[in-house]
PDB file of N, CA and C in Angstrom:
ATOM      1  N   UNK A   1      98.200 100.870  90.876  1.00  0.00           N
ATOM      2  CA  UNK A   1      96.896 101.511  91.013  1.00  0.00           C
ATOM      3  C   UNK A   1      96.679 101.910  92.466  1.00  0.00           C
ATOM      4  N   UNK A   2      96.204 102.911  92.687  1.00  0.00           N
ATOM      5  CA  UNK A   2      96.038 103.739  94.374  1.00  0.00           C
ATOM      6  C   UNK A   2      95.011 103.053  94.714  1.00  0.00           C
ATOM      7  N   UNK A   3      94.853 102.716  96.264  1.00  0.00           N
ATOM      8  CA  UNK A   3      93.756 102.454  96.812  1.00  0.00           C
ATOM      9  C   UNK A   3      92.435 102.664  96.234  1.00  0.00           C
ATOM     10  N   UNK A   4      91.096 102.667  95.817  1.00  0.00           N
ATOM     11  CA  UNK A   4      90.570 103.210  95.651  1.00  0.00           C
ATOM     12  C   UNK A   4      89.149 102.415  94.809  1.00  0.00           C
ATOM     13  N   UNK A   5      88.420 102.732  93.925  1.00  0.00           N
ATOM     14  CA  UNK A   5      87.483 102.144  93.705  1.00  0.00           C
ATOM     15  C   UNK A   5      87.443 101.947  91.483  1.00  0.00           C
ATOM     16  N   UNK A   6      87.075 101.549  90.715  1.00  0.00           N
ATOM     17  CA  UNK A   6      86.928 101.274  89.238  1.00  0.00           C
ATOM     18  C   UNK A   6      85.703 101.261  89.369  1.00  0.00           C
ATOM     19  N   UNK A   7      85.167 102.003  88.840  1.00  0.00           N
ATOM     20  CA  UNK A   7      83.513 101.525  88.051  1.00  0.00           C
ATOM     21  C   UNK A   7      83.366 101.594  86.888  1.00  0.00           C
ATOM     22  N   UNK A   8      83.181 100.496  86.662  1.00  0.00           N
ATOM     23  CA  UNK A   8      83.066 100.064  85.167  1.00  0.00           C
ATOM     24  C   UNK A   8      81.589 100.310  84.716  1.00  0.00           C
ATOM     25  N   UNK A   9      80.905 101.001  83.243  1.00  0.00           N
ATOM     26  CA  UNK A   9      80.093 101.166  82.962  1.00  0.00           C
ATOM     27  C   UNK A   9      79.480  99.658  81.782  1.00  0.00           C
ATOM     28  N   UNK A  10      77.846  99.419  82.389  1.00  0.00           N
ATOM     29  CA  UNK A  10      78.005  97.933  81.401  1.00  0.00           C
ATOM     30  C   UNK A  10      76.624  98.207  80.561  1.00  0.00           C
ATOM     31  N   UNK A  11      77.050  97.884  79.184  1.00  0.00           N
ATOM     32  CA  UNK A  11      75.456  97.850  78.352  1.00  0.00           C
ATOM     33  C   UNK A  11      75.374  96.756  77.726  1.00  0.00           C
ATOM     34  N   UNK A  12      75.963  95.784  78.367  1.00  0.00           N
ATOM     35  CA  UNK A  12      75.857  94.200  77.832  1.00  0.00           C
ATOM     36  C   UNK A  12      74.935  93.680  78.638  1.00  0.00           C
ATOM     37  N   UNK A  13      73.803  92.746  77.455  1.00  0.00           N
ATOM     38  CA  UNK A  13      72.705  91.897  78.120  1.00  0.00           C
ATOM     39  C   UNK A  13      73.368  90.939  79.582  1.00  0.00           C
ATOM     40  N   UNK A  14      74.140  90.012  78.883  1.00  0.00           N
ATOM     41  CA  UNK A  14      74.868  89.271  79.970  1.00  0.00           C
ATOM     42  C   UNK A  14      76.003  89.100  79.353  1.00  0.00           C
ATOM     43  N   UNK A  15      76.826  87.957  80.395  1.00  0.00           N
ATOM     44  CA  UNK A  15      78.176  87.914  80.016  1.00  0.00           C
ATOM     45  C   UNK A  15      78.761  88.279  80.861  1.00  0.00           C
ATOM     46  N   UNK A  16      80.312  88.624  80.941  1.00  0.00           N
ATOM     47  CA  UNK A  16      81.224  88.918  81.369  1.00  0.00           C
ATOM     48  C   UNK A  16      82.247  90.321  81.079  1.00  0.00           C
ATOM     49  N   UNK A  17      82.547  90.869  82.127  1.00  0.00           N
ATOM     50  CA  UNK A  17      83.695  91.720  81.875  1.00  0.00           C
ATOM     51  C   UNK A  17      84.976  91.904  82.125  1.00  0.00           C
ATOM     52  N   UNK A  18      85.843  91.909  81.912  1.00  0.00           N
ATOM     53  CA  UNK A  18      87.471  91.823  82.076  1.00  0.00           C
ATOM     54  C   UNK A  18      87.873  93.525  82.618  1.00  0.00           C
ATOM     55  N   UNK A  19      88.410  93.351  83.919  1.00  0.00           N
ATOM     56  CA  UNK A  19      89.078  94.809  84.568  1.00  0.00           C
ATOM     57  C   UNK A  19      90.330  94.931  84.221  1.00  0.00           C
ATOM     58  N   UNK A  20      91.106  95.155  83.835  1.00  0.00           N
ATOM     59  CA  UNK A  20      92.354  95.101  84.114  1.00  0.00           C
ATOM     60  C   UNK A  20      92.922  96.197  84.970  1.00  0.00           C
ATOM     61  N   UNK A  21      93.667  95.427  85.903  1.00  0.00           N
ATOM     62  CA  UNK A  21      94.483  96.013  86.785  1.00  0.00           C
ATOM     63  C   UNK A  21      96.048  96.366  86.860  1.00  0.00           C
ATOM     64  N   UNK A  22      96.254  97.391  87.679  1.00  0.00           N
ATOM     65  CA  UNK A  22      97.754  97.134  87.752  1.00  0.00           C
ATOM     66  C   UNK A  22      98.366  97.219  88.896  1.00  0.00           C
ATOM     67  N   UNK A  23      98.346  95.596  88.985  1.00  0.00           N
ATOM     68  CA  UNK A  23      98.947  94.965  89.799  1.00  0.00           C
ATOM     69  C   UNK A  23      99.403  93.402  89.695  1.00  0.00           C
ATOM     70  N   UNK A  24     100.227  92.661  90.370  1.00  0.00           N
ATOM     71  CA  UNK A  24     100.704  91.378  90.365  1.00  0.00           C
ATOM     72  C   UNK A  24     100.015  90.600  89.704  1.00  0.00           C
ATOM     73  N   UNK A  25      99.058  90.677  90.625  1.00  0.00           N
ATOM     74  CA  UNK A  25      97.651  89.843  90.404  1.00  0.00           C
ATOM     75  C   UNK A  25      97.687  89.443  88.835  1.00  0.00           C
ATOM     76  N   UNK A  26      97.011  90.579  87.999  1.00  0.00           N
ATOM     77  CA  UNK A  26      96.634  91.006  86.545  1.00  0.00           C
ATOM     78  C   UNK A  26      95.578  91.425  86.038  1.00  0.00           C
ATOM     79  N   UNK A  27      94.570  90.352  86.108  1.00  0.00           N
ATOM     80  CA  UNK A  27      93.356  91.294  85.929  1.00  0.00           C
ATOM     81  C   UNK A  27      91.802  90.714  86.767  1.00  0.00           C
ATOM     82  N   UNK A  28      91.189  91.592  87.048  1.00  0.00           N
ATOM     83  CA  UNK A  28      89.855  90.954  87.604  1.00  0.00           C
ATOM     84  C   UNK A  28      88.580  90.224  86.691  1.00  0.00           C
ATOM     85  N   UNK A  29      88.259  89.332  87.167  1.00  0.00           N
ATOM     86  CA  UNK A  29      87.148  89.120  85.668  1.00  0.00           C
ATOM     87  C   UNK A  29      85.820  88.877  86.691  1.00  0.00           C
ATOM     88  N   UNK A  30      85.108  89.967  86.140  1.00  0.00           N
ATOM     89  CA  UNK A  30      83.618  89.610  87.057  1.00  0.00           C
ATOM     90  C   UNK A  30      82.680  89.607  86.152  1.00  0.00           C
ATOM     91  N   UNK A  31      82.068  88.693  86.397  1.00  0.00           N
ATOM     92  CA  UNK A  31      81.076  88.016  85.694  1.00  0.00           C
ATOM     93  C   UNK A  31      79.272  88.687  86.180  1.00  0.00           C
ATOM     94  N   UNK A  32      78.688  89.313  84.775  1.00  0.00           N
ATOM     95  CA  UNK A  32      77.635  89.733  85.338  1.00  0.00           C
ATOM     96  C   UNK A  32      76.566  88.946  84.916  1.00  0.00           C
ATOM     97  N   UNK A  33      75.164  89.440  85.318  1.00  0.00           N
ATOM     98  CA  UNK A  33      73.784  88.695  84.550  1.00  0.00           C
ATOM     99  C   UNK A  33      72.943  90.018  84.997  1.00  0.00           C
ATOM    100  N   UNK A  34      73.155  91.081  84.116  1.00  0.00           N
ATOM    101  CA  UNK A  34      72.555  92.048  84.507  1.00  0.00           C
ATOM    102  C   UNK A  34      72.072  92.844  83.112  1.00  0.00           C
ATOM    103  N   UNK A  35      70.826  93.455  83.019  1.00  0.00           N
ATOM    104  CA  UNK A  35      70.550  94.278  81.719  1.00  0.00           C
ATOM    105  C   UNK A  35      71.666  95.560  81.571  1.00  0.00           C
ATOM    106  N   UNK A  36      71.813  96.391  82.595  1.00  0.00           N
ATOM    107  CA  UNK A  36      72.133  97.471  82.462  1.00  0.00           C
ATOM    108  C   UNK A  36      72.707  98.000  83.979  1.00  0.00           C
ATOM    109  N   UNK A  37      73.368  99.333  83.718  1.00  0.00           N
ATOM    110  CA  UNK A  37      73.940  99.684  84.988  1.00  0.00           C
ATOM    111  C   UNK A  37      75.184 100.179  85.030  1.00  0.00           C
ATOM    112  N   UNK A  38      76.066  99.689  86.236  1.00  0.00           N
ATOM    113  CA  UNK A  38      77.474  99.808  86.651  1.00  0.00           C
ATOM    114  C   UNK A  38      77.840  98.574  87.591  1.00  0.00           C
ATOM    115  N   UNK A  39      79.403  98.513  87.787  1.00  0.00           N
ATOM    116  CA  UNK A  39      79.266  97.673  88.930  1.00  0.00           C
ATOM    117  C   UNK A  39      80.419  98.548  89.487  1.00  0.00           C
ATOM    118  N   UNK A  40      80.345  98.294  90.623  1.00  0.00           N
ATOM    119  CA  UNK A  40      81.826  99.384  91.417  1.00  0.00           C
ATOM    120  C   UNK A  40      82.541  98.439  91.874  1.00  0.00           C
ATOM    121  N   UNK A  41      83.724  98.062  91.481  1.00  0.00           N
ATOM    122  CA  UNK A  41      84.561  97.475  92.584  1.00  0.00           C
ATOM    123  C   UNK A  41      85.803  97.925  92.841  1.00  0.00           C
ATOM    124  N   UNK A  42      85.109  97.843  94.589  1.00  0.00           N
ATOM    125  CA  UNK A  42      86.959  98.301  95.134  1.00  0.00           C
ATOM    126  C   UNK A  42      87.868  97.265  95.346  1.00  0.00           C
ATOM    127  N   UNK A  43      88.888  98.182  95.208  1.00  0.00           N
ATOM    128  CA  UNK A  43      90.049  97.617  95.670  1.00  0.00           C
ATOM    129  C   UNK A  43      90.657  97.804  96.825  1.00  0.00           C
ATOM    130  N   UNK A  44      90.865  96.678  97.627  1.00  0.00           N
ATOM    131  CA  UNK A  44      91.442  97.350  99.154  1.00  0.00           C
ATOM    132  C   UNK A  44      93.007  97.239  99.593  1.00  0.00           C
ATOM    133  N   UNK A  45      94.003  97.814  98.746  1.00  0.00           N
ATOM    134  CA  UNK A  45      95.641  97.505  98.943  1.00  0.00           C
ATOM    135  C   UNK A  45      95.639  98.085 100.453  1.00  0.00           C
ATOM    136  N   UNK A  46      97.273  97.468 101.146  1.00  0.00           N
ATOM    137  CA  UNK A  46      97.993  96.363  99.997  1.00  0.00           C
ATOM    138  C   UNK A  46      97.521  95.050 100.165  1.00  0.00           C
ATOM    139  N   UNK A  47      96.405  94.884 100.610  1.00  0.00           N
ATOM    140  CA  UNK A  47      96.136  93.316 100.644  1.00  0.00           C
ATOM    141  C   UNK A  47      95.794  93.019  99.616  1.00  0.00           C
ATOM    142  N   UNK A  48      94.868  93.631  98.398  1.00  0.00           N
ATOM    143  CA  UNK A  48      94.410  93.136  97.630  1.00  0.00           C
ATOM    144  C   UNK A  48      92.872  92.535  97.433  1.00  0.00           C
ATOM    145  N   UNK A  49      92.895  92.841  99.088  1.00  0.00           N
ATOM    146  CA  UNK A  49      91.246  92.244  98.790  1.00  0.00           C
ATOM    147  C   UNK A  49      90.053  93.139  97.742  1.00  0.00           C
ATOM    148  N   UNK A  50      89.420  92.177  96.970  1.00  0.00           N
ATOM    149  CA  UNK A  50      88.534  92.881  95.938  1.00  0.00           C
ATOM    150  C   UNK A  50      87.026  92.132  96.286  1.00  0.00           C
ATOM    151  N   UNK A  51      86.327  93.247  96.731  1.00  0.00           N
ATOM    152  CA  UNK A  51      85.181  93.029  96.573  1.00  0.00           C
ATOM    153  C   UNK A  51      84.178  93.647  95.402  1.00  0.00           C
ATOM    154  N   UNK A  52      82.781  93.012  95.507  1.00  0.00           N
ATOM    155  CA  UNK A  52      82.262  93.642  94.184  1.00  0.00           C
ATOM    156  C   UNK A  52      80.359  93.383  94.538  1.00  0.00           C
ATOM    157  N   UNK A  53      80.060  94.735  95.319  1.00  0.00           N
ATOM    158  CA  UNK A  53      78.751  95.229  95.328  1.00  0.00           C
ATOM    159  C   UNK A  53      78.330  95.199  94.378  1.00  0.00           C
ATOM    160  N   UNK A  54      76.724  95.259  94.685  1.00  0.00           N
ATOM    161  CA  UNK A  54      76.357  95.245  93.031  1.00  0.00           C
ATOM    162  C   UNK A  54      75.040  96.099  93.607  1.00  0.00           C
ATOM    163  N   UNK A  55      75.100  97.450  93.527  1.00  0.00           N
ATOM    164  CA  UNK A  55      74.072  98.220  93.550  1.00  0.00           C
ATOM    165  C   UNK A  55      72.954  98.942  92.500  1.00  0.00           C
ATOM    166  N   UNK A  56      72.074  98.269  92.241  1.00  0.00           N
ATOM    167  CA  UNK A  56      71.424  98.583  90.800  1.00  0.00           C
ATOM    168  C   UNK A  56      69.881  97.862  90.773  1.00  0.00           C
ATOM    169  N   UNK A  57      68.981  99.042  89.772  1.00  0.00           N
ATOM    170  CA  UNK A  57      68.135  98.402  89.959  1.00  0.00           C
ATOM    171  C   UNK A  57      67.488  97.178  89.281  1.00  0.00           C
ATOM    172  N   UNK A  58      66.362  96.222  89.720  1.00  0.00           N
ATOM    173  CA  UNK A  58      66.221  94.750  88.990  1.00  0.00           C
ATOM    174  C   UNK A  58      65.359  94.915  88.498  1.00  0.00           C
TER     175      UNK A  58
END
C-alpha cells in the first residue's frame, strides 16, 4: 500500500472496525464510539507509524 491515507466510511452505532492492510503488519483494528461519520487514518511508511484523527461532529 503507497504512503498515503484510508478513510473508511462508518454507519455503525458503536463497535469496531477492521482495516485491512497490505502490509507485514496485517490489519488495523480501530475501535470507534461514534454515531456516524468517517475516520481517516494515515499511514506513514516505511515506518509504519499509524495514526488515527478523529475529525467529526459530536
Amino acid at each position: 500500500l503507497p504512503a498515503g491515507t484510508i478513510t473508511v466510511p462508518i454507519d455503525l452505532p458503536s463497535g469496531t472496525i477492521t482495516v485491512p492492510i497490505d502490509l507485514p503488519s496485517g490489519t488495523i483494528t480501530v475501535p470507534i464510539d461514534l454515531p456516524t461519520g468517517t475516520i481517516t487514518v494515515p499511514i506513514d511508511l516505511p515506518t509504519g507509524t499509524i495514526t488515527v484523527p478523529i475529525d467529526l461532529p459530536t
